[in-house]
N, C-alpha and C. Protein backbone atom coordinates (compact mmCIF):
# COMPACT_ATOMS: atom_id res chain seq x y z
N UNK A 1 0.80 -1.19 0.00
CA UNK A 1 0.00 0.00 0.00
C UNK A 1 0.85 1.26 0.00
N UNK A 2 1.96 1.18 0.69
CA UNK A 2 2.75 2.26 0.96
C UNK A 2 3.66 2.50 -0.96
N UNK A 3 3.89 1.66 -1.40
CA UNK A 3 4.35 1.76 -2.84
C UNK A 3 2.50 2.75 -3.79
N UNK A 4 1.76 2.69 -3.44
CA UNK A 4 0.92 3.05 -4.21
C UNK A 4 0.41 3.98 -3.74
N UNK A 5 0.52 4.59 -2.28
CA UNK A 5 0.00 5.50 -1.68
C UNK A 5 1.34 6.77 -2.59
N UNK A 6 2.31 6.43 -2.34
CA UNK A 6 3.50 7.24 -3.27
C UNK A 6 2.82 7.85 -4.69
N UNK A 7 2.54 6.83 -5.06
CA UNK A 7 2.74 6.84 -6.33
C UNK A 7 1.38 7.69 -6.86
N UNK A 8 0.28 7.68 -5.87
CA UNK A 8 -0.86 8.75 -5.92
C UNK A 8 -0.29 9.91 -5.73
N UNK A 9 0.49 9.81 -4.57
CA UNK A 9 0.78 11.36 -3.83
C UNK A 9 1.95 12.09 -5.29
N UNK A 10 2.59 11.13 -5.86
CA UNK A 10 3.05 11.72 -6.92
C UNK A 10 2.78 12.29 -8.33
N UNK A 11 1.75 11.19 -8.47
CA UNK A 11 0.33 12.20 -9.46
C UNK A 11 -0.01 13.29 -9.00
N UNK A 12 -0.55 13.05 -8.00
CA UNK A 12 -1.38 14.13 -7.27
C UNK A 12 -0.89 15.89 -7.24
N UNK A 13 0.76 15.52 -6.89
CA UNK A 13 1.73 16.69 -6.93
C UNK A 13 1.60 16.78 -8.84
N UNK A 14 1.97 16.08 -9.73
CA UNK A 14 1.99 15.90 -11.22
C UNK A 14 1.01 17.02 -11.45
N UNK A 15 -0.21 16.62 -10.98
CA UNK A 15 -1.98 17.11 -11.87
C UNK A 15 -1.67 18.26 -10.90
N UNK A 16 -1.05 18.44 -9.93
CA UNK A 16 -1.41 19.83 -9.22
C UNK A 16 -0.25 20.80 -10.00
N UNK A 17 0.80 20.49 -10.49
CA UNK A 17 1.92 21.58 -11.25
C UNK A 17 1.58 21.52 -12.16
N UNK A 18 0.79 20.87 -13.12
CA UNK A 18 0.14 21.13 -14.53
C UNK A 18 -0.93 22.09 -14.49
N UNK A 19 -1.66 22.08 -13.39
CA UNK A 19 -2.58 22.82 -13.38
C UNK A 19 -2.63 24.43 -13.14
N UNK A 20 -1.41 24.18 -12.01
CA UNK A 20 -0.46 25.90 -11.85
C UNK A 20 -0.12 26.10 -13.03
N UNK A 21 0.49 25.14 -14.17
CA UNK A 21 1.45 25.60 -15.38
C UNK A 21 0.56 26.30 -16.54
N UNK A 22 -0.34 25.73 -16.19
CA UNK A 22 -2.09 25.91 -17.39
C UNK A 22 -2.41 27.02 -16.85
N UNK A 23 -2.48 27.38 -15.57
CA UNK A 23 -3.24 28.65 -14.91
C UNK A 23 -2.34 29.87 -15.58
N UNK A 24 -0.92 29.47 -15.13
CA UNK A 24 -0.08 30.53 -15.83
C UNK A 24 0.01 30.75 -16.70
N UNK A 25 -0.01 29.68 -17.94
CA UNK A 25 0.11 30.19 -18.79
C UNK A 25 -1.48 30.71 -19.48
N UNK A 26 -2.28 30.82 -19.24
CA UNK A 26 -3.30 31.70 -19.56
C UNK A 26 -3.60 32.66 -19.31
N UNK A 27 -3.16 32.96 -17.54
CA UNK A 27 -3.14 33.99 -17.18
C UNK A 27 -2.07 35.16 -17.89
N UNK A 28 -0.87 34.21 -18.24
CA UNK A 28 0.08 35.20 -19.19
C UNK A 28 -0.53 35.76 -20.67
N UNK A 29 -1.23 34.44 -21.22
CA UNK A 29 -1.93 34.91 -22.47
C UNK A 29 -3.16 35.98 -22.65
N UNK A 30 -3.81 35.83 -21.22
CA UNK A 30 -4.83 36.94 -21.32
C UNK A 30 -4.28 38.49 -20.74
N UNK A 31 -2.93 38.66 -20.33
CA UNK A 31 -2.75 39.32 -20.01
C UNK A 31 -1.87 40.36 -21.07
N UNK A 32 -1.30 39.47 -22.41
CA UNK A 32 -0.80 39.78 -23.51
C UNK A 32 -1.52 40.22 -24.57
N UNK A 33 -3.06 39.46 -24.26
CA UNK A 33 -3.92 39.78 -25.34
C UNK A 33 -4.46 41.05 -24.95
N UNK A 34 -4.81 41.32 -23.66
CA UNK A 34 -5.34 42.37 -23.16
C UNK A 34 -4.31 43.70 -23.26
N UNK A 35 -2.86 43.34 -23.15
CA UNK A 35 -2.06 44.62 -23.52
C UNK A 35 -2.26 44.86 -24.85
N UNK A 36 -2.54 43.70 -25.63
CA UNK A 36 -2.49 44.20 -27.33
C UNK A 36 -3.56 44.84 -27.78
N UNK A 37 -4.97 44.78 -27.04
CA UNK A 37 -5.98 45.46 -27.41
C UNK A 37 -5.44 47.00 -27.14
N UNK A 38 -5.21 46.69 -25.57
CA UNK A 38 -5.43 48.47 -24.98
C UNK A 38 -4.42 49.18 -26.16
N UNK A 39 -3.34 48.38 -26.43
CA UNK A 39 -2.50 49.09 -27.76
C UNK A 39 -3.30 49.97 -28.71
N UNK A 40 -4.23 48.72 -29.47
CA UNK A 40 -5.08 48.47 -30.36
C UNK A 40 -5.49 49.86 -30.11
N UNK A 41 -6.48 50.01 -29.00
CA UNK A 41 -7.82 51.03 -28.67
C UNK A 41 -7.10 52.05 -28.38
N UNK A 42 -5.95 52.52 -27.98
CA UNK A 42 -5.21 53.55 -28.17
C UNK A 42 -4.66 54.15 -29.38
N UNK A 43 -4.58 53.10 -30.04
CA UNK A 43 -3.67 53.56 -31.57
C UNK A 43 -4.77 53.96 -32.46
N UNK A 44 -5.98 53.64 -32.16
CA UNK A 44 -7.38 53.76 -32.85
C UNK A 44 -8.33 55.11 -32.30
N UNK A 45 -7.49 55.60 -30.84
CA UNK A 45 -7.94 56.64 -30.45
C UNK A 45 -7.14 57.58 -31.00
N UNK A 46 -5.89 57.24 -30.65
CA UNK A 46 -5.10 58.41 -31.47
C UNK A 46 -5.32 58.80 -33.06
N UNK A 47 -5.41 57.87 -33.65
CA UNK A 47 -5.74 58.46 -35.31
C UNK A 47 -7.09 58.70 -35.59
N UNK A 48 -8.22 58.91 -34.34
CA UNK A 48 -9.65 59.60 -34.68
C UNK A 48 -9.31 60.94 -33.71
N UNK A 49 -8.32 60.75 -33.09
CA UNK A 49 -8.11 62.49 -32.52
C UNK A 49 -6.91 63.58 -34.10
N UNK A 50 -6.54 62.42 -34.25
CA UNK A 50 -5.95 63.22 -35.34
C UNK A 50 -6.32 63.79 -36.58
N UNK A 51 -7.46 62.56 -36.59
CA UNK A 51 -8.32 62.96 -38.01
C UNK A 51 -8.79 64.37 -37.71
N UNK A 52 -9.33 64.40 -36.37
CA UNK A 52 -10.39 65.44 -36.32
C UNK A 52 -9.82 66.80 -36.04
N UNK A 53 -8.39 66.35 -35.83
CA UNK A 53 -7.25 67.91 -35.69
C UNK A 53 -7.11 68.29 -37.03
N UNK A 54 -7.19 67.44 -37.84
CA UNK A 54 -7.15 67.90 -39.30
C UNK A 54 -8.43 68.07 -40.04
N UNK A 55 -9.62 67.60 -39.97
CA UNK A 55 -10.48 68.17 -40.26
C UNK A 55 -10.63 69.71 -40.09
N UNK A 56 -10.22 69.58 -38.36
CA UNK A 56 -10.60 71.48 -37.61
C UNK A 56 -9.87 72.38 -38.28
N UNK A 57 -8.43 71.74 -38.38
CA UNK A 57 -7.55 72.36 -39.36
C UNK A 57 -7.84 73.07 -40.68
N UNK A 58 -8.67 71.90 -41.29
CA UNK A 58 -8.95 71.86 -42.71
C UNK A 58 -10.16 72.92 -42.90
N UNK A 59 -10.86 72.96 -41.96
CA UNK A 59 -12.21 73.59 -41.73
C UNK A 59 -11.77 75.02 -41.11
N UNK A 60 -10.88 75.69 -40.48
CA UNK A 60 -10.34 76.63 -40.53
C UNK A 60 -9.75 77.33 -40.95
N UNK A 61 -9.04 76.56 -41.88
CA UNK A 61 -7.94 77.11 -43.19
C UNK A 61 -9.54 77.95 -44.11
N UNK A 62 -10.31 76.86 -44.33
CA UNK A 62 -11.60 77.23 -45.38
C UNK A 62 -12.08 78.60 -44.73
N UNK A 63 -12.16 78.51 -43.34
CA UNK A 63 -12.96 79.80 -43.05
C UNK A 63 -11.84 80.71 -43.01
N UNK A 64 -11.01 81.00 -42.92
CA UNK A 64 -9.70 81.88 -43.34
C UNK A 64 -10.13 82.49 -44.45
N UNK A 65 -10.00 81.78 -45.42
CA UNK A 65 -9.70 81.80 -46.75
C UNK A 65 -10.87 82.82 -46.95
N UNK A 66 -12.26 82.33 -46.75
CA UNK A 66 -13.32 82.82 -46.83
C UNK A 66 -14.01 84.10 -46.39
N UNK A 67 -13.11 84.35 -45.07
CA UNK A 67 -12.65 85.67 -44.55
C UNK A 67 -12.13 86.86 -45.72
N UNK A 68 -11.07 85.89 -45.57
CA UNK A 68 -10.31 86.74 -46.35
C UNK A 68 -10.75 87.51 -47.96
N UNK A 69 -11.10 86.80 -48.51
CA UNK A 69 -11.98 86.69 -49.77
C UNK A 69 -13.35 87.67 -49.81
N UNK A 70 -13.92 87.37 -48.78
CA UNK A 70 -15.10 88.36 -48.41
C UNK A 70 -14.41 89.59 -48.08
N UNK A 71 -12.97 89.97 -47.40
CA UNK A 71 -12.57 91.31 -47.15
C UNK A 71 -11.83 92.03 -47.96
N UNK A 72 -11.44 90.67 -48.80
CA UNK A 72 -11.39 91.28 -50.56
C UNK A 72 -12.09 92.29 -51.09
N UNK A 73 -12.83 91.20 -51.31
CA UNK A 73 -14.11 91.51 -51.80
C UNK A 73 -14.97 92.86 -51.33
N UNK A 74 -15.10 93.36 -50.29
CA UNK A 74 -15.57 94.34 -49.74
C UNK A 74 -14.48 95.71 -50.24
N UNK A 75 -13.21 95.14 -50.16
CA UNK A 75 -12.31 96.38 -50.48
C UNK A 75 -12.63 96.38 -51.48
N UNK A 76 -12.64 95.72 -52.70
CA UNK A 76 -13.05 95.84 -53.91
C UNK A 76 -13.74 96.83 -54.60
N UNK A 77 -15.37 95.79 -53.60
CA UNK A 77 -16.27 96.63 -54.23
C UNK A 77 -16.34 98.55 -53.49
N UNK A 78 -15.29 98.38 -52.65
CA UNK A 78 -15.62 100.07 -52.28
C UNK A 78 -14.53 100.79 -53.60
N UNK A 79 -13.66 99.90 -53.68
CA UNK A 79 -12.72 100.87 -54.89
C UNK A 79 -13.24 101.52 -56.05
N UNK A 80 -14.02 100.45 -56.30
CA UNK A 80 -15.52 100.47 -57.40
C UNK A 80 -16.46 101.59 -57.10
N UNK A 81 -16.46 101.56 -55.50
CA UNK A 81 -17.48 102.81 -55.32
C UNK A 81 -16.70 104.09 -55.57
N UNK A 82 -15.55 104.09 -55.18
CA UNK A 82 -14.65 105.29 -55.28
C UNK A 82 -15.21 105.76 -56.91
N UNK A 83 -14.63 104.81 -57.53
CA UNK A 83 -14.07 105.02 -58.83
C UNK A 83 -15.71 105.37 -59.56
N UNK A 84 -16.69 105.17 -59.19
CA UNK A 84 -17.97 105.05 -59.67
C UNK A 84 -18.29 106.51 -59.55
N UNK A 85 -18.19 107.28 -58.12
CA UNK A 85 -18.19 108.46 -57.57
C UNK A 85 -17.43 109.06 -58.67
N UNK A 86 -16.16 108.98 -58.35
CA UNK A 86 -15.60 109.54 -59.75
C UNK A 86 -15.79 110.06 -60.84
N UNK A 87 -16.64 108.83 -61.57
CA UNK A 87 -16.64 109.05 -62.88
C UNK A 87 -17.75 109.53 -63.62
N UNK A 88 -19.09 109.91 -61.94
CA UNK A 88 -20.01 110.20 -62.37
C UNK A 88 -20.07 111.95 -61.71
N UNK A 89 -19.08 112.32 -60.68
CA UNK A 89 -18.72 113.41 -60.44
C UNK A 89 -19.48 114.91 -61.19
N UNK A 90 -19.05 114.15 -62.25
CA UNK A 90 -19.30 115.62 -63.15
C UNK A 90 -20.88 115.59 -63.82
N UNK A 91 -21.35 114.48 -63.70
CA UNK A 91 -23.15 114.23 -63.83
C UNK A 91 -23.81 115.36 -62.07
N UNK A 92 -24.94 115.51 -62.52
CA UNK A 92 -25.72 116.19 -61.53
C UNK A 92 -25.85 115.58 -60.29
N UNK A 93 -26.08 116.11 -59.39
CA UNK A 93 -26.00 115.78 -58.13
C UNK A 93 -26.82 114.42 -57.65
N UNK A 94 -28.43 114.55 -58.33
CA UNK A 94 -28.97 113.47 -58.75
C UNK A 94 -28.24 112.23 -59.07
N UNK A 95 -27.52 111.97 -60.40
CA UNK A 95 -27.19 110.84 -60.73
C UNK A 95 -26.02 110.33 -59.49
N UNK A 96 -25.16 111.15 -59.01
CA UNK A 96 -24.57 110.78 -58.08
C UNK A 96 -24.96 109.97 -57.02
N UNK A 97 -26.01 110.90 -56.32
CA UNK A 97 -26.93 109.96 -55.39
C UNK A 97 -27.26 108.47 -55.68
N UNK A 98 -27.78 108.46 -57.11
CA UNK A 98 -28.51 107.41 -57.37
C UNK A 98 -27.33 106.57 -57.12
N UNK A 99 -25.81 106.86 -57.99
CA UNK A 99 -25.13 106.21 -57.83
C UNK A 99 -24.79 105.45 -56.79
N UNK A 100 -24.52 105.96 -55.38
CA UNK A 100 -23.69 105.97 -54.27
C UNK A 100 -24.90 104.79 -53.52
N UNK A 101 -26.18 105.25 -53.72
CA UNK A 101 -27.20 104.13 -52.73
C UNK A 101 -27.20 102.91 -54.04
N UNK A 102 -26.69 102.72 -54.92
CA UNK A 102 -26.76 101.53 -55.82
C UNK A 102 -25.39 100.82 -54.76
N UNK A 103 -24.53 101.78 -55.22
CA UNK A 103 -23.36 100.66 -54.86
C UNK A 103 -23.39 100.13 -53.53
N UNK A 104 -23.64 101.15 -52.90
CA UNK A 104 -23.94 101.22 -51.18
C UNK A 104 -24.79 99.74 -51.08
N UNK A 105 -25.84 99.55 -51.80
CA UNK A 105 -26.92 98.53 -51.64
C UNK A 105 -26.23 96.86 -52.10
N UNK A 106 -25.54 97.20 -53.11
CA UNK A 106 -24.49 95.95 -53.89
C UNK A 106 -23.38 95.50 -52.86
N UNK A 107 -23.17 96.33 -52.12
CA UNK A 107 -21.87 96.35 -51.29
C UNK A 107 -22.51 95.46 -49.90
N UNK A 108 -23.53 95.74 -49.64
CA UNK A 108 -24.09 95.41 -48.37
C UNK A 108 -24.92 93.93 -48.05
N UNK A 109 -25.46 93.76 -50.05
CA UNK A 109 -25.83 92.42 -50.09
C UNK A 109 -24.49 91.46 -50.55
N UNK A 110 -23.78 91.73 -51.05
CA UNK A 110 -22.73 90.85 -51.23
C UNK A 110 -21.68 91.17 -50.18
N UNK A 111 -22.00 91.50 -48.96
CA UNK A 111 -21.21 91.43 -47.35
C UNK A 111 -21.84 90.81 -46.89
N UNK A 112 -23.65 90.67 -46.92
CA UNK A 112 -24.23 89.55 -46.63
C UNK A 112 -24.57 87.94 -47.16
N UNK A 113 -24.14 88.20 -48.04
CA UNK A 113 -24.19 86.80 -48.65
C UNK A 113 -22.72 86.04 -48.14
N UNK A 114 -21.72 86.71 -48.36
CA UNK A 114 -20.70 86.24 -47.74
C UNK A 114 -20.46 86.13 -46.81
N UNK A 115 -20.79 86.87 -45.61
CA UNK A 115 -21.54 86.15 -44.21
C UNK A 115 -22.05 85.23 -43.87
N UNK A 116 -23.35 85.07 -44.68
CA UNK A 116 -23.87 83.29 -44.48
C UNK A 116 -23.29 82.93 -45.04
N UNK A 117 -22.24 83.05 -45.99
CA UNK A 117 -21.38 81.27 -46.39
C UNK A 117 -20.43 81.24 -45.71
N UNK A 118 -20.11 82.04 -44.94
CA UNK A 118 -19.17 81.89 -43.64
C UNK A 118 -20.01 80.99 -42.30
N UNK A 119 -21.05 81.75 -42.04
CA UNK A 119 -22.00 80.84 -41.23
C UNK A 119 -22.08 79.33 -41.77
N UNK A 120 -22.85 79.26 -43.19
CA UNK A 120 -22.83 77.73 -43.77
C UNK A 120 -21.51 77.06 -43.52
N UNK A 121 -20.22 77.79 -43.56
CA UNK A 121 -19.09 76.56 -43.51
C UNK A 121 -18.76 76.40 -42.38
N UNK A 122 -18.92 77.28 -41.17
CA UNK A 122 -19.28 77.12 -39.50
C UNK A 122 -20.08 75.78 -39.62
N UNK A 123 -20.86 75.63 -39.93
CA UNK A 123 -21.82 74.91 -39.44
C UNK A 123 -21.68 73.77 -40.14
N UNK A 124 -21.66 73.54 -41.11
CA UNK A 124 -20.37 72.11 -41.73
C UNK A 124 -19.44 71.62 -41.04
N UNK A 125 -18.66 72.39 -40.91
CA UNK A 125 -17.64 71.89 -39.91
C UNK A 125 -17.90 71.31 -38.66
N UNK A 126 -19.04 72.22 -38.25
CA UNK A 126 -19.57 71.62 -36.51
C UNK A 126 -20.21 70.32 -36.92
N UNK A 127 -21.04 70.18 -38.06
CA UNK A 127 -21.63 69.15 -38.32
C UNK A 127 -20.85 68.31 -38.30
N UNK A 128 -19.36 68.25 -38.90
CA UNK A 128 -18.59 67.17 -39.49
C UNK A 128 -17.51 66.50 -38.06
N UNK A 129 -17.16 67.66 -37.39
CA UNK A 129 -16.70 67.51 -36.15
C UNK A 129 -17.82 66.41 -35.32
N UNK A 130 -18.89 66.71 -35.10
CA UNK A 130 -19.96 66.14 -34.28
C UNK A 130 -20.24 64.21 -35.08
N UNK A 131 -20.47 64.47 -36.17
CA UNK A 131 -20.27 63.42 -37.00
C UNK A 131 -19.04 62.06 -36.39
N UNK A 132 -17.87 62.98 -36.93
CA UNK A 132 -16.38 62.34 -36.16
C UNK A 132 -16.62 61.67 -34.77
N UNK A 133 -16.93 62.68 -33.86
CA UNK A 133 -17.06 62.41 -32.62
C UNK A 133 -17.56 61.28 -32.54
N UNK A 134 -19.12 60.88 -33.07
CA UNK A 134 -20.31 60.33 -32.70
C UNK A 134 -19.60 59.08 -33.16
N UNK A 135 -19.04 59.03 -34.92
CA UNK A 135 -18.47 57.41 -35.10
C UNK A 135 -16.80 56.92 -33.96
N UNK A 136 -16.21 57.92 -33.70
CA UNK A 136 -15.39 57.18 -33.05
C UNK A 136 -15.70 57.09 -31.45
N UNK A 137 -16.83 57.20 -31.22
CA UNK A 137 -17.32 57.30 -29.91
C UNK A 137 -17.72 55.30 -29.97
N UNK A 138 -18.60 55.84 -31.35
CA UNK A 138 -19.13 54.23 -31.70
C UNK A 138 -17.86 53.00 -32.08
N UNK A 139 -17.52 53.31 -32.75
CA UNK A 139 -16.10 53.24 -32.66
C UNK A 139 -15.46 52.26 -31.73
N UNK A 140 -14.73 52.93 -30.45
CA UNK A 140 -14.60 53.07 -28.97
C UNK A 140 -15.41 51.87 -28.63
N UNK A 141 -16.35 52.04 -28.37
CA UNK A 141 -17.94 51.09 -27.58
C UNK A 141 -17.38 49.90 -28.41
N UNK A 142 -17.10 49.57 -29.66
CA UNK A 142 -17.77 48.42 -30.66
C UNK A 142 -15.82 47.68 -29.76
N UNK A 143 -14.87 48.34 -30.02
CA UNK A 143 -13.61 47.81 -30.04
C UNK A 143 -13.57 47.21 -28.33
N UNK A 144 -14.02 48.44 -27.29
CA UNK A 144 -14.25 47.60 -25.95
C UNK A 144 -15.19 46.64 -25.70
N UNK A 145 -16.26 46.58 -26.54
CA UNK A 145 -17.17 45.40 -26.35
C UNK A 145 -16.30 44.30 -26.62
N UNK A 146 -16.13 44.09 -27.97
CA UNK A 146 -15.25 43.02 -28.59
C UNK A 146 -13.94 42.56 -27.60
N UNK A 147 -13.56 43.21 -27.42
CA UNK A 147 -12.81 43.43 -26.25
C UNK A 147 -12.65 42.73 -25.02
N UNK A 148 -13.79 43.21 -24.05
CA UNK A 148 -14.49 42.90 -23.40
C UNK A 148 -14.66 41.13 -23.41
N UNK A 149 -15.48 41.07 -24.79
CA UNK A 149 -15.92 39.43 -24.96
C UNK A 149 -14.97 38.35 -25.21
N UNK A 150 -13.76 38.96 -25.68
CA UNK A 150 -12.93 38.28 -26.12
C UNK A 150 -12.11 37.72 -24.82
N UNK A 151 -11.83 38.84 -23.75
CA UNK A 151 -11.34 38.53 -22.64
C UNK A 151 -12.54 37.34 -21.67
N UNK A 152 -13.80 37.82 -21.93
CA UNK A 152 -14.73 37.05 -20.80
C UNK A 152 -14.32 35.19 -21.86
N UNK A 153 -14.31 35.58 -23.15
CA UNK A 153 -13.77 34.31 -23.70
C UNK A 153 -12.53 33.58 -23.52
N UNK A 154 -11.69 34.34 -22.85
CA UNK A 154 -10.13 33.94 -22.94
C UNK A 154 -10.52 33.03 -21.54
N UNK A 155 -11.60 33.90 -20.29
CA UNK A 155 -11.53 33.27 -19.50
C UNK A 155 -12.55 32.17 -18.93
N UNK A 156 -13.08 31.45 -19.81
CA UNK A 156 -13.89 30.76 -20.29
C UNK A 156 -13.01 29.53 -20.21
């Protein structure tokens, strides 16, 4: 009995260090898989924060531009008024007038029109920003779920 009582107690030790060796090594594997996600979900956060630095970018350069263009444009059309004044100077006081509330009126709707397309590309942008947000939010959720399941699977 004493030869076989051994020879249990030596299994016994056997099935008990296989079972530490199995524990470890899963516990090492879920702990590798789980660093490779958080990698993952970081490297996936970082290039939807970047996108959207370049969108803002991209969407600011436009309203620059658009600025700028409209203050063109305004100098423009006053040079025009100058030069309009000018050339009607020597017409009666009348045609002058007429002149000055024409341009005056041209000047004021095309400062407003270029205003709202400054507003319209504001609001594109917010749209497109909000857009961004919303998919890498979804994004985010879909990669920690998966995530999530994959680990409740590892430890399964």
């Amino acid at each position: 009995m004493d030869q076989h009582e051994q020879v249990t107690r030596e299994l016994q030790t056997k099935h008990e260090q296989h079972a530490t060796e199995i524990q470890s090594i899963s516990e090492s594997r879920l702990a590798d898989t789980h660093q490779k996600h958080t990698l993952q979900l970081n490297a996936i956060q970082e290039a939807h924060r970047q996108r959207l630095k370049e969108e803002e970018e991209a969407s600011e350069a436009r309203i620059t531009k658009a600025q700028q263009q409209l203050e063109q444009h305004v100098e423009d059309l006053k040079a025009q008024h100058e030069q309009h004044i000018k050339a009607v100077e020597s017409d009666s006081q009348r045609a002058v007038r007429e002149a000055e509330e024409a341009a005056e009126a041209r000047l004021t709707d095309t400062a407003q029109k270029h205003r709202q397309e400054v507003k319209n590309l504001v609001k594109e942008h917010e749209r497109r920003v909000k857009e961004l947000e919303e998919a890498t939010e979804a994004r985010l959720a879909d990669s920690e779920r998966s995530h999530n399941e994959r680990i409740e699977h590892v430890k399964e």
